[in-house]
C-alpha atoms as a PDB file:
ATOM      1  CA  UNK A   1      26.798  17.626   4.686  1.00  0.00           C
ATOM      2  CA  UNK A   2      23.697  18.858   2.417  1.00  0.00           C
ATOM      3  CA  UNK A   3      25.378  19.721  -0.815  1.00  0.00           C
ATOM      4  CA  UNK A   4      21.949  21.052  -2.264  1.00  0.00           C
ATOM      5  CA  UNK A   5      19.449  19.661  -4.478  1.00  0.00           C
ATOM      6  CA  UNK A   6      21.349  18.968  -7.389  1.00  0.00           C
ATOM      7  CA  UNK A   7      23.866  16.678  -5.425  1.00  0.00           C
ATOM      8  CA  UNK A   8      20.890  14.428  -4.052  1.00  0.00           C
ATOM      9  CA  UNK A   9      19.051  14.413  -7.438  1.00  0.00           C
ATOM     10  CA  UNK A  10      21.129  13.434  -9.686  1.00  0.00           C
ATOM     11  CA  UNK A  11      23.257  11.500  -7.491  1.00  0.00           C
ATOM     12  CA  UNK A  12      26.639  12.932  -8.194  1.00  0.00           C
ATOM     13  CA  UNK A  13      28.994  14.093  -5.231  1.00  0.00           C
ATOM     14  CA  UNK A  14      29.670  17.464  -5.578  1.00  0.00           C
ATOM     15  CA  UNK A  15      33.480  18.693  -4.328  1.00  0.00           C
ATOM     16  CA  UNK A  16      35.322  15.288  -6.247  1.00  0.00           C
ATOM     17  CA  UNK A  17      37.008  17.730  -8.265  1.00  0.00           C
ATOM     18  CA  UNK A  18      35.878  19.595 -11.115  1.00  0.00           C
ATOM     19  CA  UNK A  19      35.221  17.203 -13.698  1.00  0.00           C
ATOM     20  CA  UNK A  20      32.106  15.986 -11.930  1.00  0.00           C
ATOM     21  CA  UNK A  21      31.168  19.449 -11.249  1.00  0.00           C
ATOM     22  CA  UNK A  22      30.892  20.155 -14.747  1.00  0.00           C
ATOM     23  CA  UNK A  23      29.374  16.831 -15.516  1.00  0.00           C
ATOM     24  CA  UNK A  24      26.612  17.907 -13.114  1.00  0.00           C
ATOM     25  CA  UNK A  25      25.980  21.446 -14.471  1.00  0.00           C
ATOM     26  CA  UNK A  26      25.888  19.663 -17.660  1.00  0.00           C
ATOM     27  CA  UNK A  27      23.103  17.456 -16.586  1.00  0.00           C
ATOM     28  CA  UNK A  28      21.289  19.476 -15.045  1.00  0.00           C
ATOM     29  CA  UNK A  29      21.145  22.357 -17.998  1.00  0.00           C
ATOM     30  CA  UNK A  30      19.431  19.118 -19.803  1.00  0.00           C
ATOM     31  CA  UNK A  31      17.642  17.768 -17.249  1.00  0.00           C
ATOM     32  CA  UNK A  32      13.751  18.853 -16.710  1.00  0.00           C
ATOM     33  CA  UNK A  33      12.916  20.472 -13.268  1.00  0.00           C
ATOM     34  CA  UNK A  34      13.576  18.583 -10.423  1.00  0.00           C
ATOM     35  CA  UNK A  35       9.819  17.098  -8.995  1.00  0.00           C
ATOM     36  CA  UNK A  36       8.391  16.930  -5.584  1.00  0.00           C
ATOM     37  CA  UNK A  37       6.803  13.748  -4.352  1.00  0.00           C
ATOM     38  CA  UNK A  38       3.939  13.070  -2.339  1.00  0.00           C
ATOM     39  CA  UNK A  39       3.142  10.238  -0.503  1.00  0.00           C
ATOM     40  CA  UNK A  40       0.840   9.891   2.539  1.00  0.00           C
ATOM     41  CA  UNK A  41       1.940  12.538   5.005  1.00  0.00           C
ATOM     42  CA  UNK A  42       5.449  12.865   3.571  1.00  0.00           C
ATOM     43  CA  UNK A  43       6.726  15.208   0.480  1.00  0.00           C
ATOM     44  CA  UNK A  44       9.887  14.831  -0.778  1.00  0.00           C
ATOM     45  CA  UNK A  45      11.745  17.970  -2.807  1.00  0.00           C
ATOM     46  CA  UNK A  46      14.320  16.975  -5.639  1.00  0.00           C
ATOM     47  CA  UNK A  47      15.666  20.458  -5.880  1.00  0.00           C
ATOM     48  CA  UNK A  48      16.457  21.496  -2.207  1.00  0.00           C
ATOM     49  CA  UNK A  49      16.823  17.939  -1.083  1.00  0.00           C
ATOM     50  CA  UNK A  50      14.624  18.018   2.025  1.00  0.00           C
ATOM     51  CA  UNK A  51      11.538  15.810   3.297  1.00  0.00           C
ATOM     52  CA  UNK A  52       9.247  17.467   5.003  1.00  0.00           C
ATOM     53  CA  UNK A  53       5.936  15.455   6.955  1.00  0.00           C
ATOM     54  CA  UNK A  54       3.449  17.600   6.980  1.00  0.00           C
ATOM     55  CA  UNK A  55       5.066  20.073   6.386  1.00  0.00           C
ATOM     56  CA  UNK A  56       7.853  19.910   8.792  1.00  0.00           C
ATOM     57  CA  UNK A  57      11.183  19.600   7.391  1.00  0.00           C
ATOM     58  CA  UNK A  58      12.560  15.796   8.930  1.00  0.00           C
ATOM     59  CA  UNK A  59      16.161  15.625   8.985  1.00  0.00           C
ATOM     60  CA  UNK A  60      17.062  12.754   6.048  1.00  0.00           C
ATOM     61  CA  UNK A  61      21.315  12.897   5.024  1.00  0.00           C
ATOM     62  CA  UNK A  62      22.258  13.312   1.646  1.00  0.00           C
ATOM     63  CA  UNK A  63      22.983   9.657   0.536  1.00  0.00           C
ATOM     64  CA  UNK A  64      19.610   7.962   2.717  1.00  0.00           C
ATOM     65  CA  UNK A  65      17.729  10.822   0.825  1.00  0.00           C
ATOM     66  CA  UNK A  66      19.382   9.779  -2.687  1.00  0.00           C
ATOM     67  CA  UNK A  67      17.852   6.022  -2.590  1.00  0.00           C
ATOM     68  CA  UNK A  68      14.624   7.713  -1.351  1.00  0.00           C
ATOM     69  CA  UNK A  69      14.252   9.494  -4.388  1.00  0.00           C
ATOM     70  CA  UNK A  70      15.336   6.847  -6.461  1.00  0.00           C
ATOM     71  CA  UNK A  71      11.890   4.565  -4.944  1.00  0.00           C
ATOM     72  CA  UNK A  72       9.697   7.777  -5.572  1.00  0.00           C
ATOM     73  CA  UNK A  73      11.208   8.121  -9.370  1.00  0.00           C
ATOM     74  CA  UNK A  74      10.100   4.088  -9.876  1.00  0.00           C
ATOM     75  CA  UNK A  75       6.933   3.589  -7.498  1.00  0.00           C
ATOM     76  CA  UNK A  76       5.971  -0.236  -7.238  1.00  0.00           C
ATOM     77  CA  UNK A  77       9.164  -1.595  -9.445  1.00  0.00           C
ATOM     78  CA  UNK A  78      11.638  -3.578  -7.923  1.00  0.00           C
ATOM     79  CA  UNK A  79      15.076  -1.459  -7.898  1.00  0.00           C
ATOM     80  CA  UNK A  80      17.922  -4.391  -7.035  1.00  0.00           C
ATOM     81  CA  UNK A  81      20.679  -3.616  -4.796  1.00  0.00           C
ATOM     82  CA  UNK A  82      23.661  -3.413  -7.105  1.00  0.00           C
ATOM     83  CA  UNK A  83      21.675  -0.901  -9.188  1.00  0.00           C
ATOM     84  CA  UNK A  84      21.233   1.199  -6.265  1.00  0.00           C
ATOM     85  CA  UNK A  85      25.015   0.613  -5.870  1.00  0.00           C
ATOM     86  CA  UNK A  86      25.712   1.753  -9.088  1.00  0.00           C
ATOM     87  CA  UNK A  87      23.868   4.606  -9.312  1.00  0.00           C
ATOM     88  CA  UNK A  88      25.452   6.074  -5.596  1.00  0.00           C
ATOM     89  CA  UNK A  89      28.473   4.977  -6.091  1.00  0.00           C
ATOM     90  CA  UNK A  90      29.051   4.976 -10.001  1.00  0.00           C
ATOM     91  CA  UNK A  91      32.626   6.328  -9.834  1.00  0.00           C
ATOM     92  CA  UNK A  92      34.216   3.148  -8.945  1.00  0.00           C
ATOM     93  CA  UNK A  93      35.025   3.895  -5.620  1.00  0.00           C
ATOM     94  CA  UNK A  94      35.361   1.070  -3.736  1.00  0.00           C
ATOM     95  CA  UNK A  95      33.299   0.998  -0.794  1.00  0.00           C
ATOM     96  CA  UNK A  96      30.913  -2.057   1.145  1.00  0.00           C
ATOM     97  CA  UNK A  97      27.732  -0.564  -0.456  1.00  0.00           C
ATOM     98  CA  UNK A  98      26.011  -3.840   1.119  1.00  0.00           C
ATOM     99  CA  UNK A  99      27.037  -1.905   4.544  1.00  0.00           C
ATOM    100  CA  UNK A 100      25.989   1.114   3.072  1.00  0.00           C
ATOM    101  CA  UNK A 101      22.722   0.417   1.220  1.00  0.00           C
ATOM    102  CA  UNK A 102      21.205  -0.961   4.401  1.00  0.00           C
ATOM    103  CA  UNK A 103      22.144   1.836   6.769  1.00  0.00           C
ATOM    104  CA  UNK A 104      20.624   3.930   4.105  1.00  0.00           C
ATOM    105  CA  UNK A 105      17.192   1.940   3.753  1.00  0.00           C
ATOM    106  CA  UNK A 106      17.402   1.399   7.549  1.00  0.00           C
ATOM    107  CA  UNK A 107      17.539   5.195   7.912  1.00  0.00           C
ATOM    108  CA  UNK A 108      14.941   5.804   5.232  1.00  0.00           C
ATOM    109  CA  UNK A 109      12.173   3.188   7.414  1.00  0.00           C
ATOM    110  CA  UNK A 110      12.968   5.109  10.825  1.00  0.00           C
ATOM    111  CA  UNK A 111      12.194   8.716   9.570  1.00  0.00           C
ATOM    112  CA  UNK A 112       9.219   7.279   7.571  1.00  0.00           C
ATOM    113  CA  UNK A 113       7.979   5.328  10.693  1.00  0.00           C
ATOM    114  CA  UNK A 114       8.005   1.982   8.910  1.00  0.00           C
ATOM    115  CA  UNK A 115       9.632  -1.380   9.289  1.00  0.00           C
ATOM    116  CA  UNK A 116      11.507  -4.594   7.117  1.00  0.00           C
ATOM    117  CA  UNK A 117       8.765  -6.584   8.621  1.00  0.00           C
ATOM    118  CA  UNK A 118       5.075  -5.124   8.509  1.00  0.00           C
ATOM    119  CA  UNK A 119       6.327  -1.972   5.429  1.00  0.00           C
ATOM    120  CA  UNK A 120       4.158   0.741   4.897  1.00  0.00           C
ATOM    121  CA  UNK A 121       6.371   1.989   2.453  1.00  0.00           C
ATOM    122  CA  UNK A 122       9.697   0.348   1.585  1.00  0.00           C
ATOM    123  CA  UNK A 123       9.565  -3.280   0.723  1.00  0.00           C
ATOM    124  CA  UNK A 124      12.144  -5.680   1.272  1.00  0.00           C
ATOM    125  CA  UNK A 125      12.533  -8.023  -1.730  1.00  0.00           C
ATOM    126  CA  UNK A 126      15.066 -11.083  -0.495  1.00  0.00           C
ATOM    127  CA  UNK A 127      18.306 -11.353  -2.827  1.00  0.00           C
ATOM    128  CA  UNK A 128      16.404  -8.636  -5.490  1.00  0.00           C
ATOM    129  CA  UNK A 129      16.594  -5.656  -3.728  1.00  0.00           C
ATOM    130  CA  UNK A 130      13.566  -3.225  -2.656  1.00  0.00           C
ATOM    131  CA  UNK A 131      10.174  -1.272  -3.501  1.00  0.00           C
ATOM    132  CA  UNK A 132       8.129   1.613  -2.791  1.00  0.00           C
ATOM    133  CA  UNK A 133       5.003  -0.088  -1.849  1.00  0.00           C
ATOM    134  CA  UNK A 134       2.787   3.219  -0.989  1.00  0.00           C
ATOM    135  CA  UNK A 135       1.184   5.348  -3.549  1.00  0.00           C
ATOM    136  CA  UNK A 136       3.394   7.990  -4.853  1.00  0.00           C
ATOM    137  CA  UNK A 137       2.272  11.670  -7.093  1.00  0.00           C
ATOM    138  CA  UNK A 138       4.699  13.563  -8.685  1.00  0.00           C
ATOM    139  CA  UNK A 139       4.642  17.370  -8.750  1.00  0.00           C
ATOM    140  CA  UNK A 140       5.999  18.509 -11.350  1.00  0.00           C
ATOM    141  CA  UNK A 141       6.883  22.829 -12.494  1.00  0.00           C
ATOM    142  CA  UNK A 142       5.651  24.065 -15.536  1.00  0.00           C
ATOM    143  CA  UNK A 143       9.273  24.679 -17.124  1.00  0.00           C
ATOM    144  CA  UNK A 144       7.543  26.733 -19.684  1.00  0.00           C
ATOM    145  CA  UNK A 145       5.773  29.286 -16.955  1.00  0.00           C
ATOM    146  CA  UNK A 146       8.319  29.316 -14.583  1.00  0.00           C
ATOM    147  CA  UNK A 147       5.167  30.805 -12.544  1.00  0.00           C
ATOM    148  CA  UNK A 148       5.692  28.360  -9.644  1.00  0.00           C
ATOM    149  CA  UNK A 149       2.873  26.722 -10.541  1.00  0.00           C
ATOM    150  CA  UNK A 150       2.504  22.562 -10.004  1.00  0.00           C
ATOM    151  CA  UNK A 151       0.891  20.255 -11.570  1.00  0.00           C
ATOM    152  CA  UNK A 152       0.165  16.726  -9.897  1.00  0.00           C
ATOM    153  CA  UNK A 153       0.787  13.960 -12.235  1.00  0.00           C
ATOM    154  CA  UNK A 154       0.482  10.309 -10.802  1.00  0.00           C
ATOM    155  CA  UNK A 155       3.923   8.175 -10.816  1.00  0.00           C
ATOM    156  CA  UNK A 156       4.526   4.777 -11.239  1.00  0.00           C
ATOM    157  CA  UNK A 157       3.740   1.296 -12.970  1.00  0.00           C
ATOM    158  CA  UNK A 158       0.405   0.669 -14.479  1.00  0.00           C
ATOM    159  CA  UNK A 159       0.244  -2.536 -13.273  1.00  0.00           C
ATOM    160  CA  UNK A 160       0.878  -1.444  -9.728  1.00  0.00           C
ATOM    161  CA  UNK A 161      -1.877  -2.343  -7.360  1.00  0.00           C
ATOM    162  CA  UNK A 162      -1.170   0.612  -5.568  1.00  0.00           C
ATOM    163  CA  UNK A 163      -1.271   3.022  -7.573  1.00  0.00           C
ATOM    164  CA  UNK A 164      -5.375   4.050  -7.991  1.00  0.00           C
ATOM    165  CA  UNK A 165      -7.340   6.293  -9.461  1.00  0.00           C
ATOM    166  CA  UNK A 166      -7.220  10.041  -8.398  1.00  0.00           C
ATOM    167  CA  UNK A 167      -4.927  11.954  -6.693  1.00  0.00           C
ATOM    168  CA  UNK A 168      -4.312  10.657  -2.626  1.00  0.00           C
ATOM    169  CA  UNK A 169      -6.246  14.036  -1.889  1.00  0.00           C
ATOM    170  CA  UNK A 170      -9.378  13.070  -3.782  1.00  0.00           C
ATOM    171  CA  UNK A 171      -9.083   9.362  -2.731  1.00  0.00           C
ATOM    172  CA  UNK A 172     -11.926   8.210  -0.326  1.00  0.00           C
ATOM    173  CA  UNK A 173      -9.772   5.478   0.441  1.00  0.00           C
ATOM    174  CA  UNK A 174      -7.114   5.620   2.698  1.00  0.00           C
ATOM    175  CA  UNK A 175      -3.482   4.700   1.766  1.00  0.00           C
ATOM    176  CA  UNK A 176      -1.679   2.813   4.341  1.00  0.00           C
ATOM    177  CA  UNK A 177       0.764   5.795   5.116  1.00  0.00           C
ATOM    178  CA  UNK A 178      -2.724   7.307   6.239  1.00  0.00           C
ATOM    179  CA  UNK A 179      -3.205   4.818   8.104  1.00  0.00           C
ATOM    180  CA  UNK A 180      -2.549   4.334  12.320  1.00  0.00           C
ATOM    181  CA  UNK A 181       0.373   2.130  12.863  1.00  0.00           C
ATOM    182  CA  UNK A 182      -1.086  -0.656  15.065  1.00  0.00           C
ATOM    183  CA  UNK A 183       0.295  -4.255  16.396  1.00  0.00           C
ATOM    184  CA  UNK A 184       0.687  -6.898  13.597  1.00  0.00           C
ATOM    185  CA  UNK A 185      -0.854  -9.564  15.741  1.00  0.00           C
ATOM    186  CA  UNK A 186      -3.507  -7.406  16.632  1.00  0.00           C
ATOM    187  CA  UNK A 187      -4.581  -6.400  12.603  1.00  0.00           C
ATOM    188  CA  UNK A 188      -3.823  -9.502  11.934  1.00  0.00           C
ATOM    189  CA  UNK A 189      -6.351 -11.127  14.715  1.00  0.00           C
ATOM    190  CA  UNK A 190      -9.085  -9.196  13.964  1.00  0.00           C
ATOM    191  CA  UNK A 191      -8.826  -9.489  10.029  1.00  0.00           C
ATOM    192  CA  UNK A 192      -9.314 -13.137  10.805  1.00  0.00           C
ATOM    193  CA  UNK A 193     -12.387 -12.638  13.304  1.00  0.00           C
ATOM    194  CA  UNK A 194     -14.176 -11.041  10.755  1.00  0.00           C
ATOM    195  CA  UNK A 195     -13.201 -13.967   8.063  1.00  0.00           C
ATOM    196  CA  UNK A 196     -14.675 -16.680  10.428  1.00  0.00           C
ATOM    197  CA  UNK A 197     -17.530 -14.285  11.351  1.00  0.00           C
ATOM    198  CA  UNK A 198     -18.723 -14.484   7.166  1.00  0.00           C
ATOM    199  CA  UNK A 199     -18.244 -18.228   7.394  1.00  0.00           C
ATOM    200  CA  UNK A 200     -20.931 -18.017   9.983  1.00  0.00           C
ATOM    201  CA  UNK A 201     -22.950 -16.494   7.867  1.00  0.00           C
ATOM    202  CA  UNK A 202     -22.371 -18.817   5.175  1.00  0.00           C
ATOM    203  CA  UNK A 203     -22.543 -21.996   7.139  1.00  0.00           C
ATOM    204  CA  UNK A 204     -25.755 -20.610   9.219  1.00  0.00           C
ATOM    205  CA  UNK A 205     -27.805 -19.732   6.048  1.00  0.00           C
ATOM    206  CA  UNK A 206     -27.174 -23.291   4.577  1.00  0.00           C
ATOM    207  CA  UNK A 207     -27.753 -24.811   7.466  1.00  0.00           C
ATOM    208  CA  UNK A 208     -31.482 -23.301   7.373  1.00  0.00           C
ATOM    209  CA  UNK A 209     -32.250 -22.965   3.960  1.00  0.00           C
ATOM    210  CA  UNK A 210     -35.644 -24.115   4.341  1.00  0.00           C
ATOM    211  CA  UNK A 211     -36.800 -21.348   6.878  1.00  0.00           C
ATOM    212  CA  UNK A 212     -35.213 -18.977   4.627  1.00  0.00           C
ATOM    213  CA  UNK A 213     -37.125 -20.503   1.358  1.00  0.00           C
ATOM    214  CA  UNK A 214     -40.063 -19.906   3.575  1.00  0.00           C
ATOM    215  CA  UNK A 215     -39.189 -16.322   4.708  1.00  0.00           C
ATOM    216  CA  UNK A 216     -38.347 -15.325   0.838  1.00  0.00           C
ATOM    217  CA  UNK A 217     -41.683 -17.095  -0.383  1.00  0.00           C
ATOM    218  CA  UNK A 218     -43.543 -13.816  -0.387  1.00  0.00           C
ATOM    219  CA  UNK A 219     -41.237 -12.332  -2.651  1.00  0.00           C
ATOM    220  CA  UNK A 220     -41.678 -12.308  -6.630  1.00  0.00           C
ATOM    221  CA  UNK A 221     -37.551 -13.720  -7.714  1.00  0.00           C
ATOM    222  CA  UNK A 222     -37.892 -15.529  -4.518  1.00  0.00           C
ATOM    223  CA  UNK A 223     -36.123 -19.107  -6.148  1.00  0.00           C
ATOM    224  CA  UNK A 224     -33.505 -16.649  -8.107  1.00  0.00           C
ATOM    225  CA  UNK A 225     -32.530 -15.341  -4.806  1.00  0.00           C
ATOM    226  CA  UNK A 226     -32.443 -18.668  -2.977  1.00  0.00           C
ATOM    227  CA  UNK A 227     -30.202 -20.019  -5.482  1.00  0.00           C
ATOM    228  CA  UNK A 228     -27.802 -17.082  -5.762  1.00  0.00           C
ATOM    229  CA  UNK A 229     -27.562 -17.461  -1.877  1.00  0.00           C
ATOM    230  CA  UNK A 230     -26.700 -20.770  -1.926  1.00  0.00           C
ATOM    231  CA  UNK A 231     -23.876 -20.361  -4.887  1.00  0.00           C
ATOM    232  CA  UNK A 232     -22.182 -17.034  -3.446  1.00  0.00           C
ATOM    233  CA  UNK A 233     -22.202 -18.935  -0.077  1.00  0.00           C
ATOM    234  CA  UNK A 234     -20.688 -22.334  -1.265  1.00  0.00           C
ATOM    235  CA  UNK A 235     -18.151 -20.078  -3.125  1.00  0.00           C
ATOM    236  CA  UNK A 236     -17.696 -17.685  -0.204  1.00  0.00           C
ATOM    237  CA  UNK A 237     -16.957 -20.484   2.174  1.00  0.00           C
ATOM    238  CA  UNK A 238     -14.067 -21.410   0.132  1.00  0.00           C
ATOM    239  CA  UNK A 239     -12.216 -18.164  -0.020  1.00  0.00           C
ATOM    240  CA  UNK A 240     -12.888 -16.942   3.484  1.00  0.00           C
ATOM    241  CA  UNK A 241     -10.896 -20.657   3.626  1.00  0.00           C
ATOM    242  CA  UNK A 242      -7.823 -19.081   1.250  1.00  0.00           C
ATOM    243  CA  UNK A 243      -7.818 -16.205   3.331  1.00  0.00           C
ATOM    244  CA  UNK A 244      -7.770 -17.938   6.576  1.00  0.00           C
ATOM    245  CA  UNK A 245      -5.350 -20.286   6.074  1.00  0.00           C
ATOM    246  CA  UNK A 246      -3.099 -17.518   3.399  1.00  0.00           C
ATOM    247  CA  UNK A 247      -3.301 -14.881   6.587  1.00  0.00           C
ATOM    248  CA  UNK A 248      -2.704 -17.577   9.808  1.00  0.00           C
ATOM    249  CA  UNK A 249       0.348 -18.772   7.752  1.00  0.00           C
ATOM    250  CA  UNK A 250       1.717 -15.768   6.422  1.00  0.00           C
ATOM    251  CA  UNK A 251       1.817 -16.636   2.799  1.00  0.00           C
ATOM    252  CA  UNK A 252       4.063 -14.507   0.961  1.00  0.00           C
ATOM    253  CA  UNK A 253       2.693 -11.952  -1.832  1.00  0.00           C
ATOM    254  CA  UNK A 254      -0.926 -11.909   0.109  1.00  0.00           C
ATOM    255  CA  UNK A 255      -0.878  -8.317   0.443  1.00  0.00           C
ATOM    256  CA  UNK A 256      -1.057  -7.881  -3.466  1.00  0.00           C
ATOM    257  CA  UNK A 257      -3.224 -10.599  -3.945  1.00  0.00           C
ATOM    258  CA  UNK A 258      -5.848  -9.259  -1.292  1.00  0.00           C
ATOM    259  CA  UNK A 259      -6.340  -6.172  -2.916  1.00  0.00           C
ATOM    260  CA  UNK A 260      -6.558  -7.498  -6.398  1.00  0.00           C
ATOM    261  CA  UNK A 261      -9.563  -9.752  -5.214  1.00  0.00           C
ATOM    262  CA  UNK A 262     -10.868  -6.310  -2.828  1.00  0.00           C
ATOM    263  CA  UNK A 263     -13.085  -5.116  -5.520  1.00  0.00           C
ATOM    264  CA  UNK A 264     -14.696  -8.507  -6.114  1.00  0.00           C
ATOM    265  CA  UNK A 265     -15.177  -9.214  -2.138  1.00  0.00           C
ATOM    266  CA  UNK A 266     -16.924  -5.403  -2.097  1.00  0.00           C
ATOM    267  CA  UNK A 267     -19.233  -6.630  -3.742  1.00  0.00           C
ATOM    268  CA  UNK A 268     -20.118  -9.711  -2.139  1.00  0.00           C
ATOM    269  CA  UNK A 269     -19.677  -8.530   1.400  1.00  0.00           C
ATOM    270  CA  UNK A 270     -22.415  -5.836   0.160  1.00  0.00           C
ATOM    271  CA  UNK A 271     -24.869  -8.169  -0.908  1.00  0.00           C
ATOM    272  CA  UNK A 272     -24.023 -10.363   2.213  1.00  0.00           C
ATOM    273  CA  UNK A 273     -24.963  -7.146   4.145  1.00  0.00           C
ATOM    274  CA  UNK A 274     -28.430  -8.311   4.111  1.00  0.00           C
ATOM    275  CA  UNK A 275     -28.476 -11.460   5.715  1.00  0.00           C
ATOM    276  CA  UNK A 276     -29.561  -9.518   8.867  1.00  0.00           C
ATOM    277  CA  UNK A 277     -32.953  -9.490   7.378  1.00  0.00           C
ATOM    278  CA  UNK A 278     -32.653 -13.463   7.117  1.00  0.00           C
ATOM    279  CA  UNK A 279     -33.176 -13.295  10.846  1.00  0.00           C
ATOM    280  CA  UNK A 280     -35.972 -10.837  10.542  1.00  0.00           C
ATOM    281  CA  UNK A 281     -38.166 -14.435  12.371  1.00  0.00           C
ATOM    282  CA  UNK A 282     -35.879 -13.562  15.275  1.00  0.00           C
ATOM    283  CA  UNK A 283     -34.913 -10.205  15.754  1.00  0.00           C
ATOM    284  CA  UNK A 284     -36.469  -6.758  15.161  1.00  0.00           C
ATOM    285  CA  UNK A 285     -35.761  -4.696  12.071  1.00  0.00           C
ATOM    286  CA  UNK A 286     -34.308  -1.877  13.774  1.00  0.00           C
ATOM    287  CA  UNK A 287     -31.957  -4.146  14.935  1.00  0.00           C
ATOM    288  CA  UNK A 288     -31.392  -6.256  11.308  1.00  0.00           C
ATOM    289  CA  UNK A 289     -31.110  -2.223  10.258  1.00  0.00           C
ATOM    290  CA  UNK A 290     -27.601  -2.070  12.541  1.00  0.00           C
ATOM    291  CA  UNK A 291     -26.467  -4.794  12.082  1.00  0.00           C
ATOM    292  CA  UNK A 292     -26.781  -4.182   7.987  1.00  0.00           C
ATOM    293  CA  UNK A 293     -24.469  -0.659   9.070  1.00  0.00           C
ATOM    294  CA  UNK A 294     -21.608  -2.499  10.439  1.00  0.00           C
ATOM    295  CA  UNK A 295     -21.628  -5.424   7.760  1.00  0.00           C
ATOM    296  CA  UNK A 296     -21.744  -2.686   4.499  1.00  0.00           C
ATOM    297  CA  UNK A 297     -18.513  -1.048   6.755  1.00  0.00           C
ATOM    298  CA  UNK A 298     -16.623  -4.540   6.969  1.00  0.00           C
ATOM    299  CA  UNK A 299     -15.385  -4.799   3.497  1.00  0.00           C
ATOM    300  CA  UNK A 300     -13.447  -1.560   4.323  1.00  0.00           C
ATOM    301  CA  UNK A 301     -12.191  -2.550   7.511  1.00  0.00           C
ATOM    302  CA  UNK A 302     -10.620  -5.543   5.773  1.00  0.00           C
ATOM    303  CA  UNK A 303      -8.752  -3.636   3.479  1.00  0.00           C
ATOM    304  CA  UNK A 304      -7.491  -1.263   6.004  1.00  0.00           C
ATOM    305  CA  UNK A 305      -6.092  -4.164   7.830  1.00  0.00           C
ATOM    306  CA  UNK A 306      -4.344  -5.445   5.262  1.00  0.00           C
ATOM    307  CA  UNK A 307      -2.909  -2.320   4.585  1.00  0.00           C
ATOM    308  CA  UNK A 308      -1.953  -1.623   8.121  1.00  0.00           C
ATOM    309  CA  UNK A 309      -0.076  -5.216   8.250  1.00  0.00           C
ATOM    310  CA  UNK A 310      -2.364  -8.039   8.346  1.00  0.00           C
ATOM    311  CA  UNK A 311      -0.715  -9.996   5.632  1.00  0.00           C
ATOM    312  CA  UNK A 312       2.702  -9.322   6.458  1.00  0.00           C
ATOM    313  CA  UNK A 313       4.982 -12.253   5.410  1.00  0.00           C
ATOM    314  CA  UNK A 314       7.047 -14.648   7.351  1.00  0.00           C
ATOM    315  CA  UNK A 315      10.262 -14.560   8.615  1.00  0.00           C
ATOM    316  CA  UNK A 316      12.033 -16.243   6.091  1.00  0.00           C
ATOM    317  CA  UNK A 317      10.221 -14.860   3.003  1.00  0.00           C
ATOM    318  CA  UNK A 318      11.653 -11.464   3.310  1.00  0.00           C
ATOM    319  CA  UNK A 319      15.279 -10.206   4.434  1.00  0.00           C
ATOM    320  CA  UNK A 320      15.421  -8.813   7.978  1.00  0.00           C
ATOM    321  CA  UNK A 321      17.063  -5.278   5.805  1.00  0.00           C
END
């Protein structure tokens, strides 16, 4: 039964008799508007209580949409279960809220299109509960106004890797709820094809340094450059090796820890870009020129397989709820 906004907001049954009903109005005379929250496709309305994708309303019940909103409010913070519990069931009414919270969360992942095992959004934390893993903005009316008017204001932890700069609308990035849903063993195949292609690289440029001393002779920082390559490529070769063996073995946490080093690898799979022209005593340059294209794009394929499930974590280092 939808019992309105207020019910699913606050996360007080209405109809228990009139004491909560006046607790409620008494809340919610104090209480600053309700906000809407945005994340990928999905918005989700504190005061009417519906979730719409795209602008379709998607059917969500009451207490499903309560720990929902309860994510949104704390986006990338770990909320445990028996705060959850609390908060839905704060009454003391005694009820298997272990039974409950994961039909809830299970509900939550299968109108959301996501899953315990490769999450998009909802993260399974074993024995500490669960967290909103996507970025999440929160719209906000002016209560002064009251023109209808909304102002986006970004939600969640500082510290959350997530959570970047802009608005998801300005982002040139994708989010992973923009993102296609795709086979984990096929993201997570091809994120480590393109790791052993760079230790190709790597291992092929030391492995002919001295035609490429001779092909970088002309040039004026010629023994600055030779050096540099052979540092980034000794270091290189070592995390391509962390990222291989992290990603084959599903090490838990690599998801966070890929996209803290992202910014770092950018840069070095940028500069790496140009070892087409390395081969310029073997192939043509309009050909080193393509080749350059697809390398300067791989950086952002990486990321987007990460996000769309390469790193997800082992059986046993996450709860199957």
């Amino acid at each position: 039964m939808h019992g309105g906004s207020s019910e699913l907001y606050i996360g007080i049954p209405l109809g228990d008799g009139s004491a909560r009903s006046d607790k409620l109005l008494e809340r919610m005379s104090d209480a600053a508007p309700p906000p809407r929250y945005r994340f990928g496709v999905f918005e989700a309305d504190a005061s009417t209580g519906e979730l719409r994708k795209q602008g379709i309303r998607v059917k969500l019940n009451a207490q499903p949409f309560q720990v929902l909103l309860m994510l949104l409010d704390r986006p990338g913070e770990v909320l445990t279960r028996e705060e959850i519990a609390q908060t839905l069931w704060s009454d003391g009414t005694f009820v298997d809220y272990e039974h409950g919270l994961n039909s809830a969360v299970n509900r939550i992942r299968e109108v959301l299109g996501d899953s315990a095992t490769s999450p998009r959004f909802v993260e399974t934390l074993a024995r500490r509960g669960y967290r909103f893993v996507a970025p999440v903005h929160r719209i906000v009316a002016d209560p002064v106004l009251q023109t209808g008017k909304q102002t986006p204001q970004p939600s969640g932890s500082d510290g959350d890797y997530n959570q970047s700069k802009g608005q998801a609308d300005d982002r040139l990035l994708p989010t992973s709820a923009e993102l296609p849903e795709a086979s984990h063993n096929i993201v997570r195949a091809l994120f480590l094809i393109l790791q052993l292609m760079y230790v190709g690289f790597y291992v092929g440029a030391l492995a002919n340094l001295t035609e490429i001393e001779d092909l970088l002779s002309p040039l004026r920082a010629a023994t600055a450059i030779f050096y540099i390559l052979i540092g980034t490529a000794s270091i290189l070769i070592a995390v391509r090796a962390y990222l291989i063996s992290a990603i084959a073995l599903r090490a838990p946490g690599m998801r966070g820890r890929f996209l803290m080093m992202w910014p770092y690898l950018l840069i070095a799979d940028v500069l790496w870009a140009l070892s087409p022209l390395l081969l310029l005593h073997h192939i043509n340059t309009g050909l080193a020129l393509a080749c350059m294209a697809l390398l300067v794009y791989s950086p952002f394929a990486q990321r987007s397989l990460i996000l769309m499930g390469a790193a997800r974590e082992g059986a046993g280092s996450a709860e199957s709820q």
